[in-house]
Structures are given as structure tokens and as C-alpha cells.
C-alpha atoms as a PDB file:
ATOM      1  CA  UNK A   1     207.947 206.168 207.135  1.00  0.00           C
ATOM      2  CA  UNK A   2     209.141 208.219 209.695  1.00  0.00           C
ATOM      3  CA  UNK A   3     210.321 207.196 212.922  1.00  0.00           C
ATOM      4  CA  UNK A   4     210.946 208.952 216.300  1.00  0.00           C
ATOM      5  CA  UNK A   5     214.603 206.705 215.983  1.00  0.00           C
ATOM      6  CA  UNK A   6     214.931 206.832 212.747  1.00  0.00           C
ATOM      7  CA  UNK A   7     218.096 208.139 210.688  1.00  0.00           C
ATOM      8  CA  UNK A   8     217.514 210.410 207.915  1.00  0.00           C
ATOM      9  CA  UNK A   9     219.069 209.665 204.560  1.00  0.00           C
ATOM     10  CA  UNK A  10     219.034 212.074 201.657  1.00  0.00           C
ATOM     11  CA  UNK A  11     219.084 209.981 198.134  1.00  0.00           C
ATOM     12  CA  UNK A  12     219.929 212.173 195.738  1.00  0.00           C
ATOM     13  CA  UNK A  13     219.497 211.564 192.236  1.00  0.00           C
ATOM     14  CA  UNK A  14     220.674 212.452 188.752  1.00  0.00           C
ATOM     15  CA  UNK A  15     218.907 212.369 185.407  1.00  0.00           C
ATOM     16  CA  UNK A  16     220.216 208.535 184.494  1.00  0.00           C
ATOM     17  CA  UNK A  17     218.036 205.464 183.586  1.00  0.00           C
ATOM     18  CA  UNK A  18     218.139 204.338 186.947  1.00  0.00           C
ATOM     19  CA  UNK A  19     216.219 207.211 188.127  1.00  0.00           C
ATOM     20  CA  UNK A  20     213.171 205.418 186.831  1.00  0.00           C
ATOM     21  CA  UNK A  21     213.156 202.894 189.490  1.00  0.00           C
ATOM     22  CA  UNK A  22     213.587 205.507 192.586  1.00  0.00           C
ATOM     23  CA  UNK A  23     211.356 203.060 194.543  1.00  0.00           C
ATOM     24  CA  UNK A  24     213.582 200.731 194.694  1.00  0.00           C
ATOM     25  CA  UNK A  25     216.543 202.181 197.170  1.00  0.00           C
ATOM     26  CA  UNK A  26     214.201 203.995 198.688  1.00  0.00           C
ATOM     27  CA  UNK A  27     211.566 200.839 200.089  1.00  0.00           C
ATOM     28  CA  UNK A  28     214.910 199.144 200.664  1.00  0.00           C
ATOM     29  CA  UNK A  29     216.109 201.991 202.738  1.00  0.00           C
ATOM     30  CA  UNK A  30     213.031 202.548 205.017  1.00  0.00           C
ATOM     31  CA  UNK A  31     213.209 198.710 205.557  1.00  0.00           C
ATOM     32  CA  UNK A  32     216.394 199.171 206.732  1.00  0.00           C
ATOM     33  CA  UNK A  33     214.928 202.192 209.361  1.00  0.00           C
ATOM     34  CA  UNK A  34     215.827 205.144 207.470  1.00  0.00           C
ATOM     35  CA  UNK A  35     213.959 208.026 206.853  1.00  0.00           C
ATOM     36  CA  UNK A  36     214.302 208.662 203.337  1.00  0.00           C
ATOM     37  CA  UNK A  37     214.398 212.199 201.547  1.00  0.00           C
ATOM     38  CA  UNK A  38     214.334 212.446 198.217  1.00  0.00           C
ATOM     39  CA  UNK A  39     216.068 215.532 195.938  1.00  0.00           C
ATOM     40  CA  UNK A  40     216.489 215.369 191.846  1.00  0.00           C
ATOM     41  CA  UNK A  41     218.630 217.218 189.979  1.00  0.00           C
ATOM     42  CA  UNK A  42     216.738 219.560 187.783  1.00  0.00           C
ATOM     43  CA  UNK A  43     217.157 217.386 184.876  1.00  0.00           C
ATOM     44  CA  UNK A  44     216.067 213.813 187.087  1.00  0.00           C
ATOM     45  CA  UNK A  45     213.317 215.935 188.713  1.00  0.00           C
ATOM     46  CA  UNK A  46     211.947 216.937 184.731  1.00  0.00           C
ATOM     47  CA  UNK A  47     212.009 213.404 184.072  1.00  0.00           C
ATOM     48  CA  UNK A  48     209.492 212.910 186.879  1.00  0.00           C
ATOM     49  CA  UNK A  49     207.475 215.950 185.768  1.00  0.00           C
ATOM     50  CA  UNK A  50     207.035 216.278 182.371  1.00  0.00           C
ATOM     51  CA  UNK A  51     207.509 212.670 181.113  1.00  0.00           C
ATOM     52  CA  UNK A  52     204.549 210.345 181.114  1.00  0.00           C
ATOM     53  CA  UNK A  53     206.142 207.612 182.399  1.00  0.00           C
ATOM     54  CA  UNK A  54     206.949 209.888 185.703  1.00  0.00           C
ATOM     55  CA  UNK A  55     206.439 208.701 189.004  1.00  0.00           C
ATOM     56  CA  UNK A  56     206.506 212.073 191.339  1.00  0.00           C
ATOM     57  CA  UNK A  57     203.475 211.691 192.909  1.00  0.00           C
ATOM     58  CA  UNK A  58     204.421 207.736 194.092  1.00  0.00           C
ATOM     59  CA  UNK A  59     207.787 208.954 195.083  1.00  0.00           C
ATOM     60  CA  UNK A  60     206.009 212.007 197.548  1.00  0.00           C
ATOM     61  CA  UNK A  61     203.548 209.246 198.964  1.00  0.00           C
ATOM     62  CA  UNK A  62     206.263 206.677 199.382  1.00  0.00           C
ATOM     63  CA  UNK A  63     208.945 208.714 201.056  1.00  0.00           C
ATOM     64  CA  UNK A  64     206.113 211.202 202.840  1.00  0.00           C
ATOM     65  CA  UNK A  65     208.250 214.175 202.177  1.00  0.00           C
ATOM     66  CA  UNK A  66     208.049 216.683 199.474  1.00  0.00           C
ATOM     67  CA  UNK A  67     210.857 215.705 196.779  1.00  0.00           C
ATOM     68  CA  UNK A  68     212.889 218.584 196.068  1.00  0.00           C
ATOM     69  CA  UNK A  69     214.844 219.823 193.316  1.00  0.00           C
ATOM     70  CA  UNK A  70     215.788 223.899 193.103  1.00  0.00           C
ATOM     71  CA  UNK A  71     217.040 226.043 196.426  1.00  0.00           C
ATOM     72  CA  UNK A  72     214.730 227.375 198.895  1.00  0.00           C
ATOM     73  CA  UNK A  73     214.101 231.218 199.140  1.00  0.00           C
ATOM     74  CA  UNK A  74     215.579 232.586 202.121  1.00  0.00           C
ATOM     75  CA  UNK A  75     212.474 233.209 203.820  1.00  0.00           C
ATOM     76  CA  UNK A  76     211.196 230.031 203.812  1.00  0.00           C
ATOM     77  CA  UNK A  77     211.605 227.155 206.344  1.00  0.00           C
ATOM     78  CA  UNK A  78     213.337 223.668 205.387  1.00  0.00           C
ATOM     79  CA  UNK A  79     210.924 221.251 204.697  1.00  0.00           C
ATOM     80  CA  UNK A  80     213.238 218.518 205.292  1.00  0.00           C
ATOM     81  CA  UNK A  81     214.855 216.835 208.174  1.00  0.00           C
ATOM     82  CA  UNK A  82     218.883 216.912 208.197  1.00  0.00           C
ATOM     83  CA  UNK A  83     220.273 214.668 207.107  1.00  0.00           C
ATOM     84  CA  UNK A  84     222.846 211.556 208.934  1.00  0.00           C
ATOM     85  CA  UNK A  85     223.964 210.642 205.371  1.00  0.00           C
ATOM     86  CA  UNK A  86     223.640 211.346 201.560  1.00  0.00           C
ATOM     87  CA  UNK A  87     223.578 208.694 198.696  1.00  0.00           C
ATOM     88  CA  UNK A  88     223.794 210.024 195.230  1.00  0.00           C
ATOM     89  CA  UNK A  89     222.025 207.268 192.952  1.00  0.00           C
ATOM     90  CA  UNK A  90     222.481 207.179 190.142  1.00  0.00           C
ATOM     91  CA  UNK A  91     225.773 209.808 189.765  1.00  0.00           C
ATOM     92  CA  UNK A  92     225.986 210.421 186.395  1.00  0.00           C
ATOM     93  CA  UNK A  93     229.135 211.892 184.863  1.00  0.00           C
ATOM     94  CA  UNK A  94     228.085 215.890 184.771  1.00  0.00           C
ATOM     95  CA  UNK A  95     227.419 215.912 188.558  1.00  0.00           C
ATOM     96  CA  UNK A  96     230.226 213.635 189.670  1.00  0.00           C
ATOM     97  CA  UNK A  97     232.855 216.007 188.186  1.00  0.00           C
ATOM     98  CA  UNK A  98     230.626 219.609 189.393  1.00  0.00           C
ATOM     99  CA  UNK A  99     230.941 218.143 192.657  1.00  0.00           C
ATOM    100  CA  UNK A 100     234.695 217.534 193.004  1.00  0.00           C
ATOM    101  CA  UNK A 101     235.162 220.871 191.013  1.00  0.00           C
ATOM    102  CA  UNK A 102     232.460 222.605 194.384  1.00  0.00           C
ATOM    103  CA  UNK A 103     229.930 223.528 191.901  1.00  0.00           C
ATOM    104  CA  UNK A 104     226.934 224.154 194.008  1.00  0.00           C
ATOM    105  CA  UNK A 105     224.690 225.336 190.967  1.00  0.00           C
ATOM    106  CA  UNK A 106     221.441 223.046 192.179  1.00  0.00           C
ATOM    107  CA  UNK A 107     220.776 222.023 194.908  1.00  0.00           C
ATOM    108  CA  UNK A 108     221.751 218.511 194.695  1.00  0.00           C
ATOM    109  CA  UNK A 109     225.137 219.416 194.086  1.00  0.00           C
ATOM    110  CA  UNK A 110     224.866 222.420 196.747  1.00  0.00           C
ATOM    111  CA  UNK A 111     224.069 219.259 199.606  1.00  0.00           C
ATOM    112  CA  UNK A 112     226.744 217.285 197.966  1.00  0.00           C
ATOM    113  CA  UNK A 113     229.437 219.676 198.401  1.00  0.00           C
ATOM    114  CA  UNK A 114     228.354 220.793 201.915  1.00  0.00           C
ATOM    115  CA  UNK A 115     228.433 217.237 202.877  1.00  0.00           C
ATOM    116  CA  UNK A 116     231.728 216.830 202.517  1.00  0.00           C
ATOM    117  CA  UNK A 117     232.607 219.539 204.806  1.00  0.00           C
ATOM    118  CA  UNK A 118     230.373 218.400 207.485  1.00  0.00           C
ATOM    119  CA  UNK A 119     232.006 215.286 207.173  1.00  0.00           C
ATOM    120  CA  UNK A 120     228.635 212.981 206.435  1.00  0.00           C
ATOM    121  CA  UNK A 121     228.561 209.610 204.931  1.00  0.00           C
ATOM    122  CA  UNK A 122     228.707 210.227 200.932  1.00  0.00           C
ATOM    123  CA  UNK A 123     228.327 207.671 198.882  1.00  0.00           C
ATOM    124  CA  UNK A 124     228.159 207.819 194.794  1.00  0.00           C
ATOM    125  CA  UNK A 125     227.080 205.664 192.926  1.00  0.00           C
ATOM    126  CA  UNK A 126     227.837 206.241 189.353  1.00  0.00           C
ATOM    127  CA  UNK A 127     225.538 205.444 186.150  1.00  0.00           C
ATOM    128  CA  UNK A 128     227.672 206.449 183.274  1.00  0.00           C
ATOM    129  CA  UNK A 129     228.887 204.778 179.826  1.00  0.00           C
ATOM    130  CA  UNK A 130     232.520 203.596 179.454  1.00  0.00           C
ATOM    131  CA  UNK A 131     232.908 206.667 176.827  1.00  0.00           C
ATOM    132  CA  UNK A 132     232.409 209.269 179.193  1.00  0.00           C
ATOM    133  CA  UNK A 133     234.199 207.369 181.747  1.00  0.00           C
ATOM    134  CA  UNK A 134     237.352 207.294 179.506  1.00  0.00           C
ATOM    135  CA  UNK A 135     237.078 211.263 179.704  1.00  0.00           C
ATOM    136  CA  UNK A 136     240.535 212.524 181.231  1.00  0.00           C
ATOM    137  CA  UNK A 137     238.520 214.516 183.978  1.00  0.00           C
ATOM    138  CA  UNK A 138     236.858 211.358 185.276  1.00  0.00           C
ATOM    139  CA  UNK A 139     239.669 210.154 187.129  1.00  0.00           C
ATOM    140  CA  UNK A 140     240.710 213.229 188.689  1.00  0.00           C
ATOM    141  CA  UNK A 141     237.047 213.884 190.005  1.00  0.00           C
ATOM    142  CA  UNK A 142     237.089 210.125 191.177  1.00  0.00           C
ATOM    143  CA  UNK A 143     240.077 210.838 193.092  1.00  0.00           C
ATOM    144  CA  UNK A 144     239.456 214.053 194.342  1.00  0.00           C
ATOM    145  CA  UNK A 145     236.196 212.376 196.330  1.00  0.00           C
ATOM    146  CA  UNK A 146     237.618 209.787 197.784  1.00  0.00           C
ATOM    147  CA  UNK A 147     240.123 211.873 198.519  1.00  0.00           C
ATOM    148  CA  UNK A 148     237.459 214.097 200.473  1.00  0.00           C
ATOM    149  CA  UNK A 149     236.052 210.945 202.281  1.00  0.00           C
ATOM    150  CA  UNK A 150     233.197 209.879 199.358  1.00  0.00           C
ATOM    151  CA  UNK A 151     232.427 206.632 199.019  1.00  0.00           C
ATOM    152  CA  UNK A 152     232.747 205.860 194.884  1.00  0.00           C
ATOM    153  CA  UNK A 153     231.041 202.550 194.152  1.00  0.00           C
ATOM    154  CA  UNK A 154     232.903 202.598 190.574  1.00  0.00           C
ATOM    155  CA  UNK A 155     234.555 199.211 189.418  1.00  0.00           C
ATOM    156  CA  UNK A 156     237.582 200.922 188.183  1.00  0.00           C
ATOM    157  CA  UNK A 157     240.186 197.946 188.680  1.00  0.00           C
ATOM    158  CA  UNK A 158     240.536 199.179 192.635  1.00  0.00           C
ATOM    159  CA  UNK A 159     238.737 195.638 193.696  1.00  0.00           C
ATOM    160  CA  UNK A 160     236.494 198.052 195.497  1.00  0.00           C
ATOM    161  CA  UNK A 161     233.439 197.161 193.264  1.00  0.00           C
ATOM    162  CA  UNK A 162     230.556 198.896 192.145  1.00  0.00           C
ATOM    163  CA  UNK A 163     229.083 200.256 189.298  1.00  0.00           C
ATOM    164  CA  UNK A 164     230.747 199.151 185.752  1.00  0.00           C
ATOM    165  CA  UNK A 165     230.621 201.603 183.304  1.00  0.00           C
ATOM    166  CA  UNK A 166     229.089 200.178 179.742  1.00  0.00           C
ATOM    167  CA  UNK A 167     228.988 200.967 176.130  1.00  0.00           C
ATOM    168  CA  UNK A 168     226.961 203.622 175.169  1.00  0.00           C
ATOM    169  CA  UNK A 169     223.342 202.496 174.807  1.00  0.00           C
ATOM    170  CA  UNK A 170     223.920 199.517 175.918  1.00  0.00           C
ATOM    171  CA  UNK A 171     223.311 199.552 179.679  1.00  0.00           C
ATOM    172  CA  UNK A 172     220.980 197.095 181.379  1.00  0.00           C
ATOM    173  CA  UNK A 173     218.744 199.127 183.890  1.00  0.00           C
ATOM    174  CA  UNK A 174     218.027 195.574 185.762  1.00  0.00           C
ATOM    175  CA  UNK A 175     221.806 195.141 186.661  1.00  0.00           C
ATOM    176  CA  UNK A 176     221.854 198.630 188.637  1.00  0.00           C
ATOM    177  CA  UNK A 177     223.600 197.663 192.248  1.00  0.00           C
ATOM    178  CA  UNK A 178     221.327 199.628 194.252  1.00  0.00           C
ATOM    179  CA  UNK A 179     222.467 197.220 196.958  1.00  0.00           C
ATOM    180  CA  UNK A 180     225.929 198.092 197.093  1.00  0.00           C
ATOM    181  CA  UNK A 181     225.432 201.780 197.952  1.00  0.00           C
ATOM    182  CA  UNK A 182     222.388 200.718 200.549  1.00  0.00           C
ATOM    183  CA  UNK A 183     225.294 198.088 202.021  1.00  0.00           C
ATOM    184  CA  UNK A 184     227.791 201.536 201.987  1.00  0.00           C
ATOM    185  CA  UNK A 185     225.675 203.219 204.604  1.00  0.00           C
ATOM    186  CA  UNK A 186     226.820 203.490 208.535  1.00  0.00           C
ATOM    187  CA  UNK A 187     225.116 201.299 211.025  1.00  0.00           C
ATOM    188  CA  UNK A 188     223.469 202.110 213.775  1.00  0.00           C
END
């Protein structure tokens, strides 16, 4: 759904259970006039691959861009538009502290980090249990992006809102706020 006035957002996501309903953000998004590009982790972008329940193919046709998940060579041309602002739905735990840390290891986290520095929109939106949320470098990665500028959609007892971390296993897929991080985004 590209337009010659649309905005280009990158949604960015991590191997979590919401990453089985990609569509979702995305339709919202390009109803909203975005131009959506999608990149996986390696792990989210396996998911999509090698699992029988994966939904590549629908995510390529829906977003009309090639969904990408490892760095380019050097030789060869982006394949993307740049982008005016990067959600990373859902943020699990792994990539949300590799990003404040600057990890740039994939290239989800490589865009994530660079972000910051050219001072786009950022917005996380976390998936995680309330174990690993307890983990001591939780809160110092949570503070070192907001910190930076990144938007955290975490209910963490700031009254900001956002995602509440849940008991392990026990998460309800259905409950995912999608809307709050599309809501996060700059207008026009």
C-alpha cells in the first residue's frame, strides 16, 4: 500500500506469540497511511519459515515489500524505503535489553540502535512474562530507552500504560495492545 505521501514505518518484530498475528498492526497501520515494512528477528522470521502455521508469504503480499530478517551484503542495494519511524512489536525480553546494551547482532536490533541516534520515533512494545520482567537487568534496559527517547509501552506502575507482563504460560494472545503502540506514532 504504498503511497506517493505516505510515511514509512518499519514494524519490527521479535519471536513472541504476538508475532502470529503480524496482520494485525500492520492493516491497522496502512489504514492509518503508512507504508509498512516489515523485519523479524531471526528467531520471529523462523517462526514464519519453518513453522506450518507461518504466514510469510501473506505478510510479503500484504505489506508489498520483501520482509527482512539478516544484513544486506555490501554490494547490494536496500530494498526498503527509510524509514519516518520504527515500532518494535512484540519486544520480547532478549532484544529489549541487546538494544539498550547497542548490540547490533541482527538486523533488527542493528535499525533499533541506529534509530536512536537518528533521533526517529521508537516505540517498544514489550511481550514478556512477569518472571523475566522481575530480572534485575529489565529495569535498567527500561530506563536506559526512555532515557534515549524510546517510547516503552510497559505498565510498570509509571501510569504510562501498556503492555502488562503475565505469568509464565499464561498470556492471552487476544489481549495484545497493538493499539497503544499504533496510537504512539507521530502525526502527520
Amino acid at each position: 500500500m504504498t503511497t506517493s505521501t505516505s510515511r514509512t514505518l518499519y514494524l519490527i518484530g521479535c519471536a513472541a506469540p504476538p508475532a502470529r498475528r503480524l496482520t494485525t498492526p500492520i492493516r491497522a497501520a496502512q489504514h492509518a497511511g503508512w507504508d509498512v515494512c516489515l523485519v523479524l528477528t531471526p528467531s520471529a522470521h523462523r517462526w514464519m519459515t519453518d513453522d506450518p502455521a507461518g504466514n510469510l508469504d501473506e505478510l510479503v503480499e500484504l505489506t508489498g515489500h520483501p520482509v527482512r530478517h539478516i544484513y544486506k551484503l555490501p554490494s547490494q542495494p536496500d530494498v526498503l524505503p527509510p524509514p519516518d519511524a520504527i515500532i518494535c512489536a512484540p519486544l520480547t525480553a532478549n532484544t529489549l535489553n541487546k538494544w539498550a546494551a547497542g548490540i547490533s547482532d541482527t538486523l533488527a536490533l542493528g535499525l533499533l540502535t541506529e534509530g536512536i541516534g537518528l533521533g526517529l520515533p521508537l516505540i517498544g512494545l514489550p511481550h514478556f512474562n512477569d518472571a523475566q520482567y522481575r530480572h534485575p537487568a529489565i529495569a535498567s534496559s527500561i530506563a536506559t530507552l526512555r532515557a534515549a527517547g524510546v517510547t516503552l509501552l510497559l505498565d510498570d506502575g509509571d501510569g504510562a500504560g501498556g503492555f502488562t507482563p503475565h505469568p509464565p504460560r499464561q498470556g492471552d494472545l487476544d489481549a495484545y495492545p497493538w493499539e497503544l503502540a499504533l496510537a504512539a506514532l507521530p502525526k502527520r
